[in-house]
C-alpha atoms as a PDB file:
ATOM      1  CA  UNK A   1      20.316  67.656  49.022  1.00  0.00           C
ATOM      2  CA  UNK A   2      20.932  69.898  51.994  1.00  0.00           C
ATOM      3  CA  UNK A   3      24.456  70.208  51.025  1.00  0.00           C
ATOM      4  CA  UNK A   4      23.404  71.859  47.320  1.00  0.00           C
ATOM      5  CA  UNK A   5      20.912  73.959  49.478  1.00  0.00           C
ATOM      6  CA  UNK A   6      23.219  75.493  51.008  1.00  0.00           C
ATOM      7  CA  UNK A   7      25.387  76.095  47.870  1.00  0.00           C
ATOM      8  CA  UNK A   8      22.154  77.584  46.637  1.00  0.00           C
ATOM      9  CA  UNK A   9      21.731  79.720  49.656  1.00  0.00           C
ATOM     10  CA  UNK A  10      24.991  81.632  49.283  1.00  0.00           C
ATOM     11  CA  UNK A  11      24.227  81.903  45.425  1.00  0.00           C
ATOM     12  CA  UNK A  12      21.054  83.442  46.348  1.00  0.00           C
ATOM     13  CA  UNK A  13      22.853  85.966  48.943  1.00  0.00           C
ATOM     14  CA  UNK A  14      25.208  86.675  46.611  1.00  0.00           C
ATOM     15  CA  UNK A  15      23.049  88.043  43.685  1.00  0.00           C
ATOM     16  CA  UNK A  16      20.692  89.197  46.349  1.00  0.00           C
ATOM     17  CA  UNK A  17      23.064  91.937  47.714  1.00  0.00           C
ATOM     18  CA  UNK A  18      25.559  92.245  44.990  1.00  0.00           C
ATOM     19  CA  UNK A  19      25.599  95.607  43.351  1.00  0.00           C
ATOM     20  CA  UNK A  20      23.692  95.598  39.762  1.00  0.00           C
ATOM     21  CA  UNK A  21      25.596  95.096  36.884  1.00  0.00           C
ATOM     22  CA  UNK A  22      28.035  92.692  38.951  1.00  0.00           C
ATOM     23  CA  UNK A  23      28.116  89.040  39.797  1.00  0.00           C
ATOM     24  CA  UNK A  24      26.362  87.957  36.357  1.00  0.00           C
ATOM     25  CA  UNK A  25      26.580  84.799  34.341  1.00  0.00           C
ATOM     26  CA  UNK A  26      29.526  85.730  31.710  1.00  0.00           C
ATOM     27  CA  UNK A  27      28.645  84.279  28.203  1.00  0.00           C
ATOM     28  CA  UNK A  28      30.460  87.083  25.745  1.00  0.00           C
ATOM     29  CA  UNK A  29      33.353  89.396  27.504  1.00  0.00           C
ATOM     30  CA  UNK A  30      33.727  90.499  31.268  1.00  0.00           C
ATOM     31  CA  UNK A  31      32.057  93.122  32.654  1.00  0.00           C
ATOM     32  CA  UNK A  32      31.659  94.708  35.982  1.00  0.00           C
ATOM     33  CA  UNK A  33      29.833  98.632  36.848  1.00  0.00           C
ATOM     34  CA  UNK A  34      31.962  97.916  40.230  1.00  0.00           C
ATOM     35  CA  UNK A  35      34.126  95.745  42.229  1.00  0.00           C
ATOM     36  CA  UNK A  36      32.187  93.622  44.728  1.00  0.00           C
ATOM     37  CA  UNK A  37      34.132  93.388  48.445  1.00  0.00           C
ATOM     38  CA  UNK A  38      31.419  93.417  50.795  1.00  0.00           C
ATOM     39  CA  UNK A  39      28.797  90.600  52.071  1.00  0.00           C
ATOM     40  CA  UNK A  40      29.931  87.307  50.520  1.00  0.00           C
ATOM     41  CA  UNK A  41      32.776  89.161  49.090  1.00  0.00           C
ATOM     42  CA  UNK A  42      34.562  90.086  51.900  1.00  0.00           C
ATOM     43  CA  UNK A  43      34.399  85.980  52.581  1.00  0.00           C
ATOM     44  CA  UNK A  44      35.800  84.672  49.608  1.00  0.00           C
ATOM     45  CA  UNK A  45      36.518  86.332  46.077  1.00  0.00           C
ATOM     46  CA  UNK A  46      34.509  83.961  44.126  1.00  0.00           C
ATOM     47  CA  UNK A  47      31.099  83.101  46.132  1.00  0.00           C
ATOM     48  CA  UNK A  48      29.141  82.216  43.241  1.00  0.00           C
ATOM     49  CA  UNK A  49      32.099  79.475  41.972  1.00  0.00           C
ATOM     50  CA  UNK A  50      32.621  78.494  45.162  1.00  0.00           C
ATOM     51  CA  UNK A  51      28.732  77.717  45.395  1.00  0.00           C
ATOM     52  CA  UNK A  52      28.322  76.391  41.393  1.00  0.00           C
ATOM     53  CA  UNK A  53      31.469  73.701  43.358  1.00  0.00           C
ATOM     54  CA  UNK A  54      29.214  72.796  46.391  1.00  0.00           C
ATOM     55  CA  UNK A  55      25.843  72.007  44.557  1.00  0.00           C
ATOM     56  CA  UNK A  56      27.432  69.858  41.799  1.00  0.00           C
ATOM     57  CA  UNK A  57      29.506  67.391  44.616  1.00  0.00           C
ATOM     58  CA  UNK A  58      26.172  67.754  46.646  1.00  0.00           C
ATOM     59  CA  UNK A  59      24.514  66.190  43.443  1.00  0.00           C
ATOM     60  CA  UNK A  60      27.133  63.810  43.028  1.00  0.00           C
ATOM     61  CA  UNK A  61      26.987  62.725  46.273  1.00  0.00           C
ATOM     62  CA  UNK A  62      23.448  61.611  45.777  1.00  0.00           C
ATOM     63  CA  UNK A  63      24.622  58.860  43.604  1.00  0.00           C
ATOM     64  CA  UNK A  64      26.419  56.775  46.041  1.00  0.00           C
ATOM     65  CA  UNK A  65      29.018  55.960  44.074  1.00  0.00           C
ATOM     66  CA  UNK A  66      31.894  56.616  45.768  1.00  0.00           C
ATOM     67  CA  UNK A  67      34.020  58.187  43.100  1.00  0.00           C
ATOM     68  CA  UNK A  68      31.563  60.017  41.327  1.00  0.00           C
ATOM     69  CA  UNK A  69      32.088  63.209  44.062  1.00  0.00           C
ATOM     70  CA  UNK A  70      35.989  63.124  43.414  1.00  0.00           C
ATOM     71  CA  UNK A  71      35.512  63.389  39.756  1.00  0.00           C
ATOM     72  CA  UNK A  72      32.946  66.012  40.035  1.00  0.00           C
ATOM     73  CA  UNK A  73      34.944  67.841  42.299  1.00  0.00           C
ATOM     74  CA  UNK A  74      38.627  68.106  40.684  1.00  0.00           C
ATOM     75  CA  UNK A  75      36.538  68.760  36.957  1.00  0.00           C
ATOM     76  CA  UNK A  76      34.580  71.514  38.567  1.00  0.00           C
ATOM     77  CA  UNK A  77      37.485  72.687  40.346  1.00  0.00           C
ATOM     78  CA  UNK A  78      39.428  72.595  36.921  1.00  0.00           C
ATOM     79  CA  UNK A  79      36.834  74.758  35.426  1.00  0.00           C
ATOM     80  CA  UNK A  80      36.580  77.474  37.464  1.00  0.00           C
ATOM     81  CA  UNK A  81      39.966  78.161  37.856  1.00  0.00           C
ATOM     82  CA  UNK A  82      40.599  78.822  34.212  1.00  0.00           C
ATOM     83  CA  UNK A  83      37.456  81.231  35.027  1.00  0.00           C
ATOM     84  CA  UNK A  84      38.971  82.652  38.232  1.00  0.00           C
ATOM     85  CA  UNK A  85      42.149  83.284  36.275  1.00  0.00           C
ATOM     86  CA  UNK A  86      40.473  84.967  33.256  1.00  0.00           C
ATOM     87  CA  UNK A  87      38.690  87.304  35.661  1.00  0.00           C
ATOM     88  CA  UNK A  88      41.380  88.251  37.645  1.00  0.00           C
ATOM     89  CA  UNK A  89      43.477  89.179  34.706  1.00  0.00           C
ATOM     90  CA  UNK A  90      39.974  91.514  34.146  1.00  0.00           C
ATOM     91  CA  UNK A  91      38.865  92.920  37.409  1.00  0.00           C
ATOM     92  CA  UNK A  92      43.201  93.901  37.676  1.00  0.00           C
ATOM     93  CA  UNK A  93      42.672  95.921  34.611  1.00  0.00           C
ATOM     94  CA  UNK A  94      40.206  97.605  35.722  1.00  0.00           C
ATOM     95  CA  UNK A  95      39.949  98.777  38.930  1.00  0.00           C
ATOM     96  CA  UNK A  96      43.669  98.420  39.676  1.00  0.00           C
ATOM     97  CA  UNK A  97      44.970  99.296  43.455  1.00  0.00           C
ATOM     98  CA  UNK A  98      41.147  98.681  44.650  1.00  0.00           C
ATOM     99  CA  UNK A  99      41.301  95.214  43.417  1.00  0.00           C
ATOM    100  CA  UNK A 100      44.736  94.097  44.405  1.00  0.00           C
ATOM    101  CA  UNK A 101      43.709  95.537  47.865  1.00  0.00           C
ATOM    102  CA  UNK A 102      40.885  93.267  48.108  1.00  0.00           C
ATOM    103  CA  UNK A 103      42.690  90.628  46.816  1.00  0.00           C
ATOM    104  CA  UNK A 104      45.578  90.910  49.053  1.00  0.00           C
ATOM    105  CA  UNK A 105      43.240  90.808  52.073  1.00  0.00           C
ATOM    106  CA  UNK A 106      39.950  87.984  50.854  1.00  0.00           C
ATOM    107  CA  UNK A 107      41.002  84.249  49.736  1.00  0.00           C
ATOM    108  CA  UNK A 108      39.998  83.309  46.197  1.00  0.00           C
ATOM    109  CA  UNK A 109      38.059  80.231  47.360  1.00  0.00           C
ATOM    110  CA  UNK A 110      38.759  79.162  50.799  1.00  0.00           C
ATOM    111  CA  UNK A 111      36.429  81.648  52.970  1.00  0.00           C
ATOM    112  CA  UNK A 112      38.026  83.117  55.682  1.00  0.00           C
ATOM    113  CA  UNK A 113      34.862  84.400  58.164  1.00  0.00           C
ATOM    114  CA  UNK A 114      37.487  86.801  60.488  1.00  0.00           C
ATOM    115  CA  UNK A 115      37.624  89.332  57.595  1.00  0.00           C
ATOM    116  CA  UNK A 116      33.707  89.443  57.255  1.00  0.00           C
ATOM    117  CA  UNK A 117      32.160  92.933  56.273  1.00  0.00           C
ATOM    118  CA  UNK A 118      28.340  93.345  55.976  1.00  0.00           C
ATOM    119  CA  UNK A 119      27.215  94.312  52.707  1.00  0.00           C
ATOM    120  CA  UNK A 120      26.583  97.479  51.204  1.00  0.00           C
ATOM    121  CA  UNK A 121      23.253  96.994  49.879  1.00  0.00           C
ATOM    122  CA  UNK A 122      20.125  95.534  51.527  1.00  0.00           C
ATOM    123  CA  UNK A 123      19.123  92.310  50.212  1.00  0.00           C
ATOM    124  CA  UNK A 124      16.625  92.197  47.257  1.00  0.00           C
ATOM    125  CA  UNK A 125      14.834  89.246  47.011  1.00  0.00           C
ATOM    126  CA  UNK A 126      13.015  89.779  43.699  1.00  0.00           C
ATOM    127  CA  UNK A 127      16.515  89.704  41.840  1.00  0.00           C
ATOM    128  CA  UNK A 128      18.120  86.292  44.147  1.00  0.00           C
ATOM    129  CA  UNK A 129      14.126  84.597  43.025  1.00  0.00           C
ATOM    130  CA  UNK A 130      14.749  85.976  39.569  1.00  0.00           C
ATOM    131  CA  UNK A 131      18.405  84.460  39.396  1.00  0.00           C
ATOM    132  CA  UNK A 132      18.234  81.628  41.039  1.00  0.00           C
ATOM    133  CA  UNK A 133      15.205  79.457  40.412  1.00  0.00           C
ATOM    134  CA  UNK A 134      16.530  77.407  37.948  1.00  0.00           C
ATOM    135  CA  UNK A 135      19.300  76.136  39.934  1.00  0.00           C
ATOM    136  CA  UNK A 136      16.566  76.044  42.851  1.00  0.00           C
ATOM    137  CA  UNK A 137      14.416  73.619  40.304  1.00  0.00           C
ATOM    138  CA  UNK A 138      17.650  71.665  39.151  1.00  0.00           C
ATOM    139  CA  UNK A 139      18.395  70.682  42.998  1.00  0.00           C
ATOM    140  CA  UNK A 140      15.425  69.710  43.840  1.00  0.00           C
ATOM    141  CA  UNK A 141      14.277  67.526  40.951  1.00  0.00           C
ATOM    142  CA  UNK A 142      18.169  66.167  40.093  1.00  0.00           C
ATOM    143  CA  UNK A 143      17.636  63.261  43.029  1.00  0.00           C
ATOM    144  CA  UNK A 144      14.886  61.825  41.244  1.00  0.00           C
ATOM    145  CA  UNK A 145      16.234  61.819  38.210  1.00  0.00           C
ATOM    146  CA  UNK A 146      19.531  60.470  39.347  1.00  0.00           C
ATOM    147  CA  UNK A 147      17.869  57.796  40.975  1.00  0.00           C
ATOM    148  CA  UNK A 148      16.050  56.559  37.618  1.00  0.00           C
ATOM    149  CA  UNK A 149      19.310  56.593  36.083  1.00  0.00           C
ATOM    150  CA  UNK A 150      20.596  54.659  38.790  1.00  0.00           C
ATOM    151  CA  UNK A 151      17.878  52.024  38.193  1.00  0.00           C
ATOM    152  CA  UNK A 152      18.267  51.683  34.316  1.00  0.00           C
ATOM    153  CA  UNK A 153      21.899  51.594  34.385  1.00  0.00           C
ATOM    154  CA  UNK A 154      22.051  48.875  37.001  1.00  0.00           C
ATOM    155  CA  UNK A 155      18.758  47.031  35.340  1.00  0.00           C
ATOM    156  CA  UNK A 156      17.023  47.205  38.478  1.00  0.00           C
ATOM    157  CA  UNK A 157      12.902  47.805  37.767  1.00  0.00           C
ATOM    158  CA  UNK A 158      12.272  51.623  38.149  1.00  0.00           C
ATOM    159  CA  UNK A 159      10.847  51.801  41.810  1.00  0.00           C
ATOM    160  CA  UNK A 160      10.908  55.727  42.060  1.00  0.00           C
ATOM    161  CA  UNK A 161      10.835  57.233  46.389  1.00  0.00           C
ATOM    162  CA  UNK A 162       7.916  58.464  47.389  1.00  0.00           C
ATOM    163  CA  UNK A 163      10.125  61.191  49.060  1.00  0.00           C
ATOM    164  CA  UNK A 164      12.224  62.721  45.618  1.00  0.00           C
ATOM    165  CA  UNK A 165       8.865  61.699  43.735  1.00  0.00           C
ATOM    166  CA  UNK A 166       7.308  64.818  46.086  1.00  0.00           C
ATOM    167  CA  UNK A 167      10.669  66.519  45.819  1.00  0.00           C
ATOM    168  CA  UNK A 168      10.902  66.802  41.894  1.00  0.00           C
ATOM    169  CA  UNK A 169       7.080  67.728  41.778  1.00  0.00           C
ATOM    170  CA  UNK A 170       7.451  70.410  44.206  1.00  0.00           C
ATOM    171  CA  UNK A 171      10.781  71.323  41.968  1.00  0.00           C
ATOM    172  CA  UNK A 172       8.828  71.279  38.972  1.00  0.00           C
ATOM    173  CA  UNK A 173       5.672  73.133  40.095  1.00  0.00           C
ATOM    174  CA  UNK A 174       8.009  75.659  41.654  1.00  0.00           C
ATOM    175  CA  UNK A 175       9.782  76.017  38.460  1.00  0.00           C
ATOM    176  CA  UNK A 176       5.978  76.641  36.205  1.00  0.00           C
ATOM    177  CA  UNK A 177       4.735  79.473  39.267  1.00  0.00           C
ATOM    178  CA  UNK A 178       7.819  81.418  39.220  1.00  0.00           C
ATOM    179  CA  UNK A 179       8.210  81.506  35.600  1.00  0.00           C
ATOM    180  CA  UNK A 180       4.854  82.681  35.472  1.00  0.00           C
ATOM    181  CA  UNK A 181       5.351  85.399  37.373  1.00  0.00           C
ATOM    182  CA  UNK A 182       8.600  86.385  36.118  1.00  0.00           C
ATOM    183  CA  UNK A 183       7.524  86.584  32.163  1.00  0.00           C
ATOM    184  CA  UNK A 184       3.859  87.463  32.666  1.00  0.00           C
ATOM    185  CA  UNK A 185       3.441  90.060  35.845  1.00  0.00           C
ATOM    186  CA  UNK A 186       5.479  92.415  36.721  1.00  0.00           C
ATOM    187  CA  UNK A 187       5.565  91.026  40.945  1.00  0.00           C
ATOM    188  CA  UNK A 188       9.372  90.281  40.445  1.00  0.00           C
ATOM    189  CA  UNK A 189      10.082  92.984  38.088  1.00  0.00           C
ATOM    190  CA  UNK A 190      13.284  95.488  39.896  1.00  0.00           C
ATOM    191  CA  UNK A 191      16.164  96.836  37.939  1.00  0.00           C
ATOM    192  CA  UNK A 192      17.373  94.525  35.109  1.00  0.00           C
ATOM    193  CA  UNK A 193      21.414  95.989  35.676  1.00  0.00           C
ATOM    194  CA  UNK A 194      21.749  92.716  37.802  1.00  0.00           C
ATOM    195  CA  UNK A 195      21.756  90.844  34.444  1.00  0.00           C
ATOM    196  CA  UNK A 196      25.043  92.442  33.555  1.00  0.00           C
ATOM    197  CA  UNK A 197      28.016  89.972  33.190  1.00  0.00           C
ATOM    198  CA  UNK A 198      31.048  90.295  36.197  1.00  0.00           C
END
């Protein structure tokens, strides 16, 4: 659980200070208003991948079974470099010297802290909330639902713990508030750019 927290916490910072219409969820074609090298960026080239791969082996750790985290990890690993590659190819293209700069200087996935820069833009909140509270609401209700699945596939009688009982309402109750307020005020409202594809 802590371990897909923290994945979750550099997700957050990520979008959080990432410049709008960057570091978006690509579903169509790449896109990107700029190149990204500051903050998490100066770190590692892919924060949000390298996150997406800490959250799913902290899930899979949660299982017990002591394969389950390889698996997760080489598949997940797998994916995202076909991504990685993809994007590369893209961000090349277009911004040229800048990128192969950055690149030259910031590991794709193995952060290197000595070449830290702070970021450019102050941290806004509204959009990392906005982003990133259905991955917050996955984490924290995944152990309780792992753990019934653990209990029909071995047979055992569904005894769920008090402990990811509380954790998956909290999850849940999270999930209804901030959906609330995202699609019905306007308290997390802030430029909608950040929704643009990398």
């Amino acid at each position: 659980m802590l371990l897909s927290l923290g994945g979750l916490a550099l997700r957050a910072y990520t979008v959080g200070v990432a410049a709008p219409g960057t570091s978006g969820r690509n579903t169509r074609e790449q896109k990107a208003a700029s190149l990204n090298t500051t903050g998490p960026y100066s770190v590692v080239r892919h924060p949000l991948y390298v996150a997406n791969f800490v959250i799913a082996v902290g899930l899979a750790l949660f299982t017990r079974a002591w394969f389950l985290p390889l698996v997760v990890a080489a598949l997940t690993f797998g994916y995202y470099a076909c991504i990685v590659q993809r994007e590369e190819v893209f961000l090349r293209e277009r911004f040229g010297a800048a990128f192969d700069g950055w690149s030259a200087r910031v590991p794709a996935v193995v952060p290197t802290f000595s070449s830290y820069v702070p970021a450019d833009r102050a941290f806004q909140w509204k959009v990392a909330v906005r982003r990133e509270f259905y991955a917050l609401t996955i984490i924290l209700t995944a152990p309780f639902v792992l753990h019934a699945l653990g209990d029909l596939v071995t047979g055992a009688t569904f005894a769920p713990a008090v402990v990811w009982t509380a954790v998956a309402l909290v999850g849940a109750a999270l999930f209804v508030v901030i959906r609330f307020l995202k699609k019905r005020t306007t308290l997390l409202a802030g430029p909608r750019a950040d929704r643009l594809p990398r």
